[in-house]
PDB file of N, CA and C in Angstrom:
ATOM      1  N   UNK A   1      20.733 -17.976 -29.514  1.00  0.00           N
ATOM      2  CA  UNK A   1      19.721 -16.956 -29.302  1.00  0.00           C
ATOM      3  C   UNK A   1      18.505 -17.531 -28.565  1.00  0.00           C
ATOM      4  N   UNK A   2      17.790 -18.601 -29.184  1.00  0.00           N
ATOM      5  CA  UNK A   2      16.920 -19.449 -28.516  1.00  0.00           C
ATOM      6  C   UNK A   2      17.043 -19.566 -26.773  1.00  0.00           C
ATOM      7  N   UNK A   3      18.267 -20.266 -26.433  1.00  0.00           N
ATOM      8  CA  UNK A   3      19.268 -20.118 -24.989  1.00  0.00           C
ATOM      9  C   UNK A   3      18.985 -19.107 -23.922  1.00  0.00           C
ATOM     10  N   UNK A   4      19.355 -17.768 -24.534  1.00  0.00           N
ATOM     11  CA  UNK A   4      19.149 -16.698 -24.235  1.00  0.00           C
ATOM     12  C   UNK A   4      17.441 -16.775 -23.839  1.00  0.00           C
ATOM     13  N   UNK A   5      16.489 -16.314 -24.721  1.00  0.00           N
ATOM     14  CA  UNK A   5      15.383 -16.298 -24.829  1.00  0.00           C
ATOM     15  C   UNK A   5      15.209 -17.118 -23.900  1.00  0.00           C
ATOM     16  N   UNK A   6      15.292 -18.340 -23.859  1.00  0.00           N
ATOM     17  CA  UNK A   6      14.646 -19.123 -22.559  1.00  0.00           C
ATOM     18  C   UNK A   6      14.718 -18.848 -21.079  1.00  0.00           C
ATOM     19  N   UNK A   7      16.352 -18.515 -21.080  1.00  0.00           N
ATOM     20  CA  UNK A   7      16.516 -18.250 -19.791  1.00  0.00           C
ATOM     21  C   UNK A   7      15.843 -16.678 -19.507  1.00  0.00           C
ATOM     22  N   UNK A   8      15.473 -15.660 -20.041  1.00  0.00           N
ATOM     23  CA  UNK A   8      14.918 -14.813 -19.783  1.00  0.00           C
ATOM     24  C   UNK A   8      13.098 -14.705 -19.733  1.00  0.00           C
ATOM     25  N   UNK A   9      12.518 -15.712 -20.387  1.00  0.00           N
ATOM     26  CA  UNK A   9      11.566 -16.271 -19.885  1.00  0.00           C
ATOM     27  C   UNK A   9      11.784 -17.181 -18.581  1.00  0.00           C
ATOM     28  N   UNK A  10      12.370 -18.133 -18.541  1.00  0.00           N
ATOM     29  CA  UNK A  10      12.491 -18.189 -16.416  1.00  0.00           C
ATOM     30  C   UNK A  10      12.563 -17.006 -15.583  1.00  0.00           C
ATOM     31  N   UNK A  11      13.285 -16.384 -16.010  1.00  0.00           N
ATOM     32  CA  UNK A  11      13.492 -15.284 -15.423  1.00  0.00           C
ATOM     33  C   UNK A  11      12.156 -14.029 -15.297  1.00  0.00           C
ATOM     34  N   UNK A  12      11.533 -14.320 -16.451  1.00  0.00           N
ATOM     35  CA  UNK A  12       9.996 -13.305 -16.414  1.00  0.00           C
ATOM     36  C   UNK A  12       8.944 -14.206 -15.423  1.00  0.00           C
ATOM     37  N   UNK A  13       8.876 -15.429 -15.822  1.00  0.00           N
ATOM     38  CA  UNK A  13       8.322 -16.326 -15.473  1.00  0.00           C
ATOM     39  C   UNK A  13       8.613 -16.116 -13.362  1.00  0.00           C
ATOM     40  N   UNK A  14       9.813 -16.454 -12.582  1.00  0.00           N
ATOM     41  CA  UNK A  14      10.029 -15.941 -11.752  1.00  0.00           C
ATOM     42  C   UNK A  14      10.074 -14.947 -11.353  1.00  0.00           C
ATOM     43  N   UNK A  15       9.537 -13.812 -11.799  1.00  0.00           N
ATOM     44  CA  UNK A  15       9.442 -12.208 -10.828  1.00  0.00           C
ATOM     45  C   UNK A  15       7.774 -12.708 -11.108  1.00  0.00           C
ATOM     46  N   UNK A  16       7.329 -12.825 -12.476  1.00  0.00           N
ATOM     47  CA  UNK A  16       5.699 -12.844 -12.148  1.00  0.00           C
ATOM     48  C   UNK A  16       5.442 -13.652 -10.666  1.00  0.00           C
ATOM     49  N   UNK A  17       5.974 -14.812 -10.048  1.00  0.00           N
ATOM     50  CA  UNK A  17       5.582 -15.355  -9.272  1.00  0.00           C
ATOM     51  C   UNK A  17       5.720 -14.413  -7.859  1.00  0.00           C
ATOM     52  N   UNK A  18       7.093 -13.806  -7.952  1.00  0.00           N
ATOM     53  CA  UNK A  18       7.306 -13.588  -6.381  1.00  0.00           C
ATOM     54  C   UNK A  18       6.697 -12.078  -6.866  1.00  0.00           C
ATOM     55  N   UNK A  19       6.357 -11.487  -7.647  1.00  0.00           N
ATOM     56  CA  UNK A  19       5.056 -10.410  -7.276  1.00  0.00           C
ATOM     57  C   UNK A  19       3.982 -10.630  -6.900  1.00  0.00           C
ATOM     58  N   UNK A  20       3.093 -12.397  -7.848  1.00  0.00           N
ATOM     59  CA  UNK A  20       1.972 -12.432  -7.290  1.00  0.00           C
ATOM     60  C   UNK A  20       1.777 -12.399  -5.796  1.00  0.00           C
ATOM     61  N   UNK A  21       3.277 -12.917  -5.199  1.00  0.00           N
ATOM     62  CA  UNK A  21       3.445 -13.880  -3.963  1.00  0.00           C
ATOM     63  C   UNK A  21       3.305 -12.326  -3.078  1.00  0.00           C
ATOM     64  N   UNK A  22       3.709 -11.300  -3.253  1.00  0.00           N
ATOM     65  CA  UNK A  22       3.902 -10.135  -2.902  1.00  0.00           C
ATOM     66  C   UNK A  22       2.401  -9.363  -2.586  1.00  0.00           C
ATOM     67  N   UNK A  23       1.742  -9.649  -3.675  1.00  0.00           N
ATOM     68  CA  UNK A  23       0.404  -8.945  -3.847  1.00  0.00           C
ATOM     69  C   UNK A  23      -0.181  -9.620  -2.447  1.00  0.00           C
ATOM     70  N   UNK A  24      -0.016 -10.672  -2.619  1.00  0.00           N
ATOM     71  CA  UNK A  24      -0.816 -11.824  -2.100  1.00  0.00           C
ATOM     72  C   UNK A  24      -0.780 -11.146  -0.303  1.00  0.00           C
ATOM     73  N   UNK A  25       0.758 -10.857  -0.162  1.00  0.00           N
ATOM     74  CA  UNK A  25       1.169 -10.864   1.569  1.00  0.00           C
ATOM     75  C   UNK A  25       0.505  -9.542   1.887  1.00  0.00           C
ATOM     76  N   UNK A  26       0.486  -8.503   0.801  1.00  0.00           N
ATOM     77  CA  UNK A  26       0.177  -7.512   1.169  1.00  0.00           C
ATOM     78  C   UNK A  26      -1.246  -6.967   1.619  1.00  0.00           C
ATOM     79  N   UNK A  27      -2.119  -7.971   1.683  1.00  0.00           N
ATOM     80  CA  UNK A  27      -3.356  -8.152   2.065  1.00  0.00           C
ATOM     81  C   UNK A  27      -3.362  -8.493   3.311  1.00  0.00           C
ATOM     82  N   UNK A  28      -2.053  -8.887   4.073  1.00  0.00           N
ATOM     83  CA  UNK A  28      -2.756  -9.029   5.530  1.00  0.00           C
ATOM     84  C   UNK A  28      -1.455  -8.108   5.952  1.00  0.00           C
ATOM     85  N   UNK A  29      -1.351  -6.986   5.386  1.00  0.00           N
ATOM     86  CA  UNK A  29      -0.197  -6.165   5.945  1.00  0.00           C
ATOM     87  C   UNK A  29      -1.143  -5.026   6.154  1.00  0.00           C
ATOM     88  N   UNK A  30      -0.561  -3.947   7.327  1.00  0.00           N
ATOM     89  CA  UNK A  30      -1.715  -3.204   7.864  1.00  0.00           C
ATOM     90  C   UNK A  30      -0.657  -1.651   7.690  1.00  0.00           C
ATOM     91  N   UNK A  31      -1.577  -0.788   7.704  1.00  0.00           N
ATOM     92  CA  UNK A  31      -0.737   0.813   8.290  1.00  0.00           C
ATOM     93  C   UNK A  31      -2.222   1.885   8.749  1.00  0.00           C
ATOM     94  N   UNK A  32      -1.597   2.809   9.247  1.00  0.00           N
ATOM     95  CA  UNK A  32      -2.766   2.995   9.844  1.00  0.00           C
ATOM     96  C   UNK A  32      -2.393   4.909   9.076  1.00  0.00           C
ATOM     97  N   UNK A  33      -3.622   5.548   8.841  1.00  0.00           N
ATOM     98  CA  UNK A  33      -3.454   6.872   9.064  1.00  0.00           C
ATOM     99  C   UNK A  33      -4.281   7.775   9.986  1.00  0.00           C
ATOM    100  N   UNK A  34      -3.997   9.028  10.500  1.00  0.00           N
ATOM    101  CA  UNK A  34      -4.283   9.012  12.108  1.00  0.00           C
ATOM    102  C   UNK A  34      -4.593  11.051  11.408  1.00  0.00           C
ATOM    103  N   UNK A  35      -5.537  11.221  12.017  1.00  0.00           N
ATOM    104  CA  UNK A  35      -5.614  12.439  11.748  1.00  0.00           C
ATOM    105  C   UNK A  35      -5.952  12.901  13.534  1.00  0.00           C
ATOM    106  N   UNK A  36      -5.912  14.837  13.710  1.00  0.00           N
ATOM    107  CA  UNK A  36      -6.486  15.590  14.736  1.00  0.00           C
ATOM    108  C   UNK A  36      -5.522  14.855  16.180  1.00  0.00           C
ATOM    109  N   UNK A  37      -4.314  14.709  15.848  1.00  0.00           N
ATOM    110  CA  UNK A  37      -3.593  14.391  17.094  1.00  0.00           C
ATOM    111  C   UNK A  37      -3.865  12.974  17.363  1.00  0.00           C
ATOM    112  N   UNK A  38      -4.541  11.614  16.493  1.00  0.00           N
ATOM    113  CA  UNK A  38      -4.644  10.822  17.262  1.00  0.00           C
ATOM    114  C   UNK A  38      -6.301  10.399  17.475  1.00  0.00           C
ATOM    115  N   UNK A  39      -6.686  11.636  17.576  1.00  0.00           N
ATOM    116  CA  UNK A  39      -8.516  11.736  17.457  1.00  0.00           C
ATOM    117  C   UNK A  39      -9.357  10.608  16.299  1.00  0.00           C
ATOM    118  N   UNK A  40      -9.044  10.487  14.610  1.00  0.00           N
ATOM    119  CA  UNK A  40      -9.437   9.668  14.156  1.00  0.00           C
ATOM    120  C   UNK A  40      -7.917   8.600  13.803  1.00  0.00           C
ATOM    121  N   UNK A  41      -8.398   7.590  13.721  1.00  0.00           N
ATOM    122  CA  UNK A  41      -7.116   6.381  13.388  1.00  0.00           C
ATOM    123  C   UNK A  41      -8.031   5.471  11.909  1.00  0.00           C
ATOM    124  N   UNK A  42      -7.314   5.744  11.133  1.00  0.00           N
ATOM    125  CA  UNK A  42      -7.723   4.720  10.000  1.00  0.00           C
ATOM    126  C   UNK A  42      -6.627   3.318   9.724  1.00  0.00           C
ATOM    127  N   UNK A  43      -7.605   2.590   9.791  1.00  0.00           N
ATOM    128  CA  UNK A  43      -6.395   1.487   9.014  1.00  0.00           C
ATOM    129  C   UNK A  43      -7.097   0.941   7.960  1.00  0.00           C
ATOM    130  N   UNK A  44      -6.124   0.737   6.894  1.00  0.00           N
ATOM    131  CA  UNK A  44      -5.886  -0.227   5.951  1.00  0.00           C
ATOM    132  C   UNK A  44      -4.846  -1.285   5.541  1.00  0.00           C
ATOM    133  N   UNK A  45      -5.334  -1.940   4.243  1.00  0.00           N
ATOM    134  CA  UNK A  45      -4.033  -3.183   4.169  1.00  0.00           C
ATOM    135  C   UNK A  45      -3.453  -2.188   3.370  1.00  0.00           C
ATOM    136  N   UNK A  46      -2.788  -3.463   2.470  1.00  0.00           N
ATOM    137  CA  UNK A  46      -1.981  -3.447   1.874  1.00  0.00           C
ATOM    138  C   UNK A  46      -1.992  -3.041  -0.190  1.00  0.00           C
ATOM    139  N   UNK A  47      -3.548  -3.436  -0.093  1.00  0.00           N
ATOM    140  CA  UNK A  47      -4.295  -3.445  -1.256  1.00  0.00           C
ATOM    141  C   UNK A  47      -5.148  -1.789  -1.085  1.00  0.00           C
ATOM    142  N   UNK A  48      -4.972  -1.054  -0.251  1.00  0.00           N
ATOM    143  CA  UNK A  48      -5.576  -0.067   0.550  1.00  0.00           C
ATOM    144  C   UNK A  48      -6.729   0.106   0.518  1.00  0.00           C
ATOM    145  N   UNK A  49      -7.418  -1.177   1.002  1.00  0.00           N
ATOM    146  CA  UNK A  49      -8.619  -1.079   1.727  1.00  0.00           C
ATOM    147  C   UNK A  49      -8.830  -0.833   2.720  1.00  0.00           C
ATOM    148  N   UNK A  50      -9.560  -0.180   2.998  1.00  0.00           N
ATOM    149  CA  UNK A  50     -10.011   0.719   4.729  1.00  0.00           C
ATOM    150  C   UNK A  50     -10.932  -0.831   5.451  1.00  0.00           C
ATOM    151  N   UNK A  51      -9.763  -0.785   6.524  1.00  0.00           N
ATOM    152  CA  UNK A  51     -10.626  -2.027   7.791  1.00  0.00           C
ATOM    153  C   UNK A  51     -11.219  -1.702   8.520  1.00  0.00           C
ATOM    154  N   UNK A  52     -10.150  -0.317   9.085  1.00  0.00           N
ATOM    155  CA  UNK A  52     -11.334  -0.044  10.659  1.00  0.00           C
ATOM    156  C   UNK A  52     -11.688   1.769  10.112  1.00  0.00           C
ATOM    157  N   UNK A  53     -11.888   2.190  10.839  1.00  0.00           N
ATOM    158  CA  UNK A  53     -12.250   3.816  11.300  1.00  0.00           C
ATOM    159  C   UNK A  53     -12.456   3.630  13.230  1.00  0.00           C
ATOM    160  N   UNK A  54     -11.624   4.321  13.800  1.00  0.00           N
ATOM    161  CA  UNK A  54     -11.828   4.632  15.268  1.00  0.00           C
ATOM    162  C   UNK A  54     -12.004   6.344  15.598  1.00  0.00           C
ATOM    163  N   UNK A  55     -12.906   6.823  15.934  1.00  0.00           N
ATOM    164  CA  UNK A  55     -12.893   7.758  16.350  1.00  0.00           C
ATOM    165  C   UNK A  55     -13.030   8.103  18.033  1.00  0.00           C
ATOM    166  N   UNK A  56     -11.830   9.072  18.904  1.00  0.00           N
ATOM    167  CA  UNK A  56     -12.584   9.388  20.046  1.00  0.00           C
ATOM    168  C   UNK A  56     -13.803   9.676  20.244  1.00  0.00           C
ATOM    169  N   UNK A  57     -14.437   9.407  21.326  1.00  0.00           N
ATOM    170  CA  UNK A  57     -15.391  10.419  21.580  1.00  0.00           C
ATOM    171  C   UNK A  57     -15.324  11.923  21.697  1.00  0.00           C
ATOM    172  N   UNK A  58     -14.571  12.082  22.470  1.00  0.00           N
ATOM    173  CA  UNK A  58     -14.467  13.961  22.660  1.00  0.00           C
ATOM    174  C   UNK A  58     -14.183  14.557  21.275  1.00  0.00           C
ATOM    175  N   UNK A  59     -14.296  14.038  20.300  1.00  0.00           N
ATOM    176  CA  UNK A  59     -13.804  14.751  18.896  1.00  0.00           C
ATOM    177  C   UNK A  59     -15.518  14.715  18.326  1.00  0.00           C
ATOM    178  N   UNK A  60     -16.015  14.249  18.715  1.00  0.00           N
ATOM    179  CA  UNK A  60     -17.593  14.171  18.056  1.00  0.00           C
ATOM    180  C   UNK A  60     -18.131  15.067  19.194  1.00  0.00           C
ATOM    181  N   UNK A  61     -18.973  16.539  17.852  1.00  0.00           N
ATOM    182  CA  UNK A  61     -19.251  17.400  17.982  1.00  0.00           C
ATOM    183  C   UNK A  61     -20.653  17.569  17.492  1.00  0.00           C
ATOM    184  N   UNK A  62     -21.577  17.511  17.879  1.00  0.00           N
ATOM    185  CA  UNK A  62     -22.534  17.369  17.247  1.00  0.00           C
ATOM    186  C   UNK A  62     -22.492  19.377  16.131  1.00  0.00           C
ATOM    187  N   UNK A  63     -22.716  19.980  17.213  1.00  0.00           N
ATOM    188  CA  UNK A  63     -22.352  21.357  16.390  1.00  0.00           C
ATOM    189  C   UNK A  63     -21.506  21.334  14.997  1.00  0.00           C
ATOM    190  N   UNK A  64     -20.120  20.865  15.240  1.00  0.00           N
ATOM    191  CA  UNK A  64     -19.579  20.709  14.253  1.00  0.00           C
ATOM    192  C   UNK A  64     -19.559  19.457  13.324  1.00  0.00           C
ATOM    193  N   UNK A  65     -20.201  18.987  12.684  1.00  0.00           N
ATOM    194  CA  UNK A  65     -19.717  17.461  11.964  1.00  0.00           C
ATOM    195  C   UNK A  65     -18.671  17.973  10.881  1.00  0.00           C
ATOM    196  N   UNK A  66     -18.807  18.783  10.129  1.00  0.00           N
ATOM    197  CA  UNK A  66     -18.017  19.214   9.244  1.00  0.00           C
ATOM    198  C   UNK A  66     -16.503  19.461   9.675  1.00  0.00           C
ATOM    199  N   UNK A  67     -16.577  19.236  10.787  1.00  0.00           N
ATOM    200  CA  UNK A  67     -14.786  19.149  11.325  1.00  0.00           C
ATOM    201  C   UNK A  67     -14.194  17.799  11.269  1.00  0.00           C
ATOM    202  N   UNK A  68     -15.341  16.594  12.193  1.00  0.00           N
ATOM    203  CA  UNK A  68     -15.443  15.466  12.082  1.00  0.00           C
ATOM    204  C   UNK A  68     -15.219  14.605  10.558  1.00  0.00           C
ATOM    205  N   UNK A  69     -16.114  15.369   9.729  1.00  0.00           N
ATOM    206  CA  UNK A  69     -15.926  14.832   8.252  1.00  0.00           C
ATOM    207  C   UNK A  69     -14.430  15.321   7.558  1.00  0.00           C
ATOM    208  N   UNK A  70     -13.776  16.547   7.780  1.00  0.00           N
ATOM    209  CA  UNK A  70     -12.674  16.391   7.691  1.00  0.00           C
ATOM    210  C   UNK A  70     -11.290  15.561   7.865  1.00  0.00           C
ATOM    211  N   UNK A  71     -11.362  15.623   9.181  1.00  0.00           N
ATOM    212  CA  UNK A  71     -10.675  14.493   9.859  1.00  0.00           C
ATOM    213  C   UNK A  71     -10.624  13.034   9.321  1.00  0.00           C
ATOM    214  N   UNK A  72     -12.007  12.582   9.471  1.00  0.00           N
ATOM    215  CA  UNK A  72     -12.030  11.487   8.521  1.00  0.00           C
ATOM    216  C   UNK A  72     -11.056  11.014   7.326  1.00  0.00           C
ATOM    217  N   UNK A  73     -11.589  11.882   6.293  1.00  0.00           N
ATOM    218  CA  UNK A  73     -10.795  12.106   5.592  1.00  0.00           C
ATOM    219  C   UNK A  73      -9.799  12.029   5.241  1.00  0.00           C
ATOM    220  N   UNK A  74      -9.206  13.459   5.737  1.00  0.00           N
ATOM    221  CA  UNK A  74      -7.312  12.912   5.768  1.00  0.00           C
ATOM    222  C   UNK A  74      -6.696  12.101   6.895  1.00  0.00           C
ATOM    223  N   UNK A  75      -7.461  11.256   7.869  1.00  0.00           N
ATOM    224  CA  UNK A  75      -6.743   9.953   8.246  1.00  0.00           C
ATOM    225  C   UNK A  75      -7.118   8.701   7.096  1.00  0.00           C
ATOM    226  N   UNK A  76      -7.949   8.939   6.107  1.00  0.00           N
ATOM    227  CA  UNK A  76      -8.689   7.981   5.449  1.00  0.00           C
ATOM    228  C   UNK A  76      -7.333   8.081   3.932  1.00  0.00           C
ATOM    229  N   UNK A  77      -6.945   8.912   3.702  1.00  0.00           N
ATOM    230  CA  UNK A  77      -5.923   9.673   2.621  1.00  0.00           C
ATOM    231  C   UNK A  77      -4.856   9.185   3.259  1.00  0.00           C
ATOM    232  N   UNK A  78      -4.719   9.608   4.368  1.00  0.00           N
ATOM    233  CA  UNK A  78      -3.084   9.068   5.270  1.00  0.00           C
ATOM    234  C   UNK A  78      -2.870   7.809   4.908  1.00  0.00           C
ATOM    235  N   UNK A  79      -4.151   7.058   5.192  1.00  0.00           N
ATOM    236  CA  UNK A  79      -3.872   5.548   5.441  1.00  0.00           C
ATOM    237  C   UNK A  79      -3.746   5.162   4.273  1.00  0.00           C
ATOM    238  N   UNK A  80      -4.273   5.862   3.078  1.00  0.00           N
ATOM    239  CA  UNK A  80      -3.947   5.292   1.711  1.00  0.00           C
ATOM    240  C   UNK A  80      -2.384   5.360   1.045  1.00  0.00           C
ATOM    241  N   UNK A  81      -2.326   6.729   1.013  1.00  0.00           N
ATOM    242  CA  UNK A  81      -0.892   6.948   1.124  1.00  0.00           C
ATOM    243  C   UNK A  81       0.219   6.055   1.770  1.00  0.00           C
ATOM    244  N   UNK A  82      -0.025   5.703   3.159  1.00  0.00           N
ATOM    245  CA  UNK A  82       1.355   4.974   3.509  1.00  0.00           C
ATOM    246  C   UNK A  82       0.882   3.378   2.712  1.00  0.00           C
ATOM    247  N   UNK A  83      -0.857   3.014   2.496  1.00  0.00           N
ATOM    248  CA  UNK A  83      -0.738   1.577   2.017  1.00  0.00           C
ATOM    249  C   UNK A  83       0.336   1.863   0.615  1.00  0.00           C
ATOM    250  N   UNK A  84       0.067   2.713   0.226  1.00  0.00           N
ATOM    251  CA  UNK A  84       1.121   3.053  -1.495  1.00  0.00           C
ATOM    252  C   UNK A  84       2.170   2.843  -0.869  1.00  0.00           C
ATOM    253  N   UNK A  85       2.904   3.551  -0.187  1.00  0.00           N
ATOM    254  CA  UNK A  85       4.390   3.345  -0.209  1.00  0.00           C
ATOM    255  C   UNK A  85       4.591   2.142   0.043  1.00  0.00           C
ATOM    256  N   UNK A  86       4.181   1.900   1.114  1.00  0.00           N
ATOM    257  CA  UNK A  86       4.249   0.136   1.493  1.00  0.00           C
ATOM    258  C   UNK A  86       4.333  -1.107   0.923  1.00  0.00           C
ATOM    259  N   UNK A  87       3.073  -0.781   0.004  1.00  0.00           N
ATOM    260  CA  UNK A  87       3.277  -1.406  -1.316  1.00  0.00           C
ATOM    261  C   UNK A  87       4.406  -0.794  -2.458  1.00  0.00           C
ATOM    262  N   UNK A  88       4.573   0.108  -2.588  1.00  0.00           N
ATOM    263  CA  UNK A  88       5.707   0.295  -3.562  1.00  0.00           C
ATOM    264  C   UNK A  88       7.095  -0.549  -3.572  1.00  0.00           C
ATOM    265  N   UNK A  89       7.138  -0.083  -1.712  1.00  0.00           N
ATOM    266  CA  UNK A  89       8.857  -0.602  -0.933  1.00  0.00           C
ATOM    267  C   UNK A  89       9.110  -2.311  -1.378  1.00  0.00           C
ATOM    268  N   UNK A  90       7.620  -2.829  -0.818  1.00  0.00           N
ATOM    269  CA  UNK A  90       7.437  -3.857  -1.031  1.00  0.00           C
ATOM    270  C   UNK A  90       7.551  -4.681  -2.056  1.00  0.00           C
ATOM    271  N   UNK A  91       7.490  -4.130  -3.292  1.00  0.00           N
ATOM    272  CA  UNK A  91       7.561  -4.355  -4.570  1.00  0.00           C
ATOM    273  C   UNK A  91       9.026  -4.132  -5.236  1.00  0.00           C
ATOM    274  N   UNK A  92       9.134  -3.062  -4.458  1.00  0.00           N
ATOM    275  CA  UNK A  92      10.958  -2.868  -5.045  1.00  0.00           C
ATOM    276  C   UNK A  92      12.020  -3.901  -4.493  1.00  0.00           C
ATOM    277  N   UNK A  93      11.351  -4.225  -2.760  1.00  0.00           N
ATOM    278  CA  UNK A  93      12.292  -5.231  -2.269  1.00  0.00           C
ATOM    279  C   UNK A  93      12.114  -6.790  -3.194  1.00  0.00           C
ATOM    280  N   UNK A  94      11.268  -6.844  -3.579  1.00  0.00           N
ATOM    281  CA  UNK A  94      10.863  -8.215  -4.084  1.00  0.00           C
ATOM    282  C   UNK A  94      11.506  -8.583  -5.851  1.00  0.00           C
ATOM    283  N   UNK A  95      11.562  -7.355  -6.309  1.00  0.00           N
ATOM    284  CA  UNK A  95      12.098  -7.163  -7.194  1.00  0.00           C
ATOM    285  C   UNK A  95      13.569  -6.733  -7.570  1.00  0.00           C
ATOM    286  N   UNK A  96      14.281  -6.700  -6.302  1.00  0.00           N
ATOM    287  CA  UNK A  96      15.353  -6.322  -6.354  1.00  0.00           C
ATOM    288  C   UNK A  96      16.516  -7.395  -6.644  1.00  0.00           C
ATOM    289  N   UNK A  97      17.336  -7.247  -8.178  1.00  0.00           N
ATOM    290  CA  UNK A  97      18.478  -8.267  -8.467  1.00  0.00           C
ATOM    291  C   UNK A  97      17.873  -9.034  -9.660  1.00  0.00           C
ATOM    292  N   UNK A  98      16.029  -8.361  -9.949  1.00  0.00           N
ATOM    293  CA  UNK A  98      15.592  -9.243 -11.089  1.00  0.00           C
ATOM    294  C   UNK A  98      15.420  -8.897 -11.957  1.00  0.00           C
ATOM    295  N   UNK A  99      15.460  -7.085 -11.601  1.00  0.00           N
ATOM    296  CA  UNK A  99      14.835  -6.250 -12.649  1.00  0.00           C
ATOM    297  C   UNK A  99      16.279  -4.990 -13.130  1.00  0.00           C
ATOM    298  N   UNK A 100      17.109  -5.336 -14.200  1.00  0.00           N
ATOM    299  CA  UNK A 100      17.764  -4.266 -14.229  1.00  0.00           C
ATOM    300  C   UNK A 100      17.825  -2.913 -13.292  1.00  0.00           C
ATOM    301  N   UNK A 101      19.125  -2.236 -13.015  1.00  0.00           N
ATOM    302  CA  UNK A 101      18.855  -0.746 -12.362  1.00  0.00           C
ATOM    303  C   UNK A 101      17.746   0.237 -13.569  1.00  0.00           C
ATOM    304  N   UNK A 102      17.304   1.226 -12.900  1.00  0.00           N
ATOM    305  CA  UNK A 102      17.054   2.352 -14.238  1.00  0.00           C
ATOM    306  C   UNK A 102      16.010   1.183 -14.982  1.00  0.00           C
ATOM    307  N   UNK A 103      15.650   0.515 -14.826  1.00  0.00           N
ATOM    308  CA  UNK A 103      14.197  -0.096 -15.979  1.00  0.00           C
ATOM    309  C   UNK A 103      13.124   0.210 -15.332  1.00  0.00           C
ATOM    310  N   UNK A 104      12.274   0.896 -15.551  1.00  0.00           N
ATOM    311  CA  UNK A 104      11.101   1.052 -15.041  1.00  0.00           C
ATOM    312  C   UNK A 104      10.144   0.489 -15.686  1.00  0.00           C
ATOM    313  N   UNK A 105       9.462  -0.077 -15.218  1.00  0.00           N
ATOM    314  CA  UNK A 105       8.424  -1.226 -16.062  1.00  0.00           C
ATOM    315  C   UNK A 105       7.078  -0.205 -15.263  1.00  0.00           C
ATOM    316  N   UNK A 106       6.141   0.294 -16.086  1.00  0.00           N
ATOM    317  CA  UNK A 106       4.679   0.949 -15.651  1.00  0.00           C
ATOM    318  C   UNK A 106       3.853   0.395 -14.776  1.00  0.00           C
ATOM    319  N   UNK A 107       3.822   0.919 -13.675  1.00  0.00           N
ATOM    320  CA  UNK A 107       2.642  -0.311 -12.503  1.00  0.00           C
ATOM    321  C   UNK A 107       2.888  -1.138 -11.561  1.00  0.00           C
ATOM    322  N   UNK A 108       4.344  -0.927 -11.827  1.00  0.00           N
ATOM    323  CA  UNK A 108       5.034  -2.022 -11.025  1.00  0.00           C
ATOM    324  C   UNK A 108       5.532  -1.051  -9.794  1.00  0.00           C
ATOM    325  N   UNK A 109       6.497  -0.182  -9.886  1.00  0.00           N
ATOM    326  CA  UNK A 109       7.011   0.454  -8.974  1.00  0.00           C
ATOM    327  C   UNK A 109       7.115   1.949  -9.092  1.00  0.00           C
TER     328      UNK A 109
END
């Protein structure tokens, strides 16, 4: 029983690593979300922190900002969204062969 137990601590012991190792890459991994055709472009990593904001010019309206502040927005949401999946995929690939099928562990994936 002991036997057992050990080798499944290596085994916990090794996914903790290649997740930290995971967290770690996903900080210089990028996606971008893009609202108004292209007009605003957000990027973030991987941790979904917002790096840039680009906006055209011809989309800045002084009349309207409240269109502008929209936009924002859901390229700012976009870009969060794909950092999630990204990170999710990322997490499932890294974890894949370590973690039973059907186990869902909370937070992880």
């Amino acid at each position: 029983m002991a036997k057992g137990m050990g080798a499944m601590m290596k085994q916990a012991q090794k996914l903790q690593a290649k997740l930290a190792k995971v967290q770690d890459e996903l900080g210089g991994k990028m996606v971008e979300g893009t609202s108004g055709g292209g007009m605003v472009v957000v990027v973030a990593n991987g941790h979904q922190e917002i790096l840039s904001v680009k906006i055209k010019p011809e989309v800045v309206d002084p009349e309207d900002v409240e269109m502008l502040e929209d936009l924002i927005m859901a390229a700012i949401q976009q870009a969060k969204e794909n950092a999630t999946e990204m990170s999710e995929a990322e997490m499932q690939k890294a974890t894949e062969g370590l973690i039973p099928p059907g186990m869902n562990i909370p937070g992880l994936i």
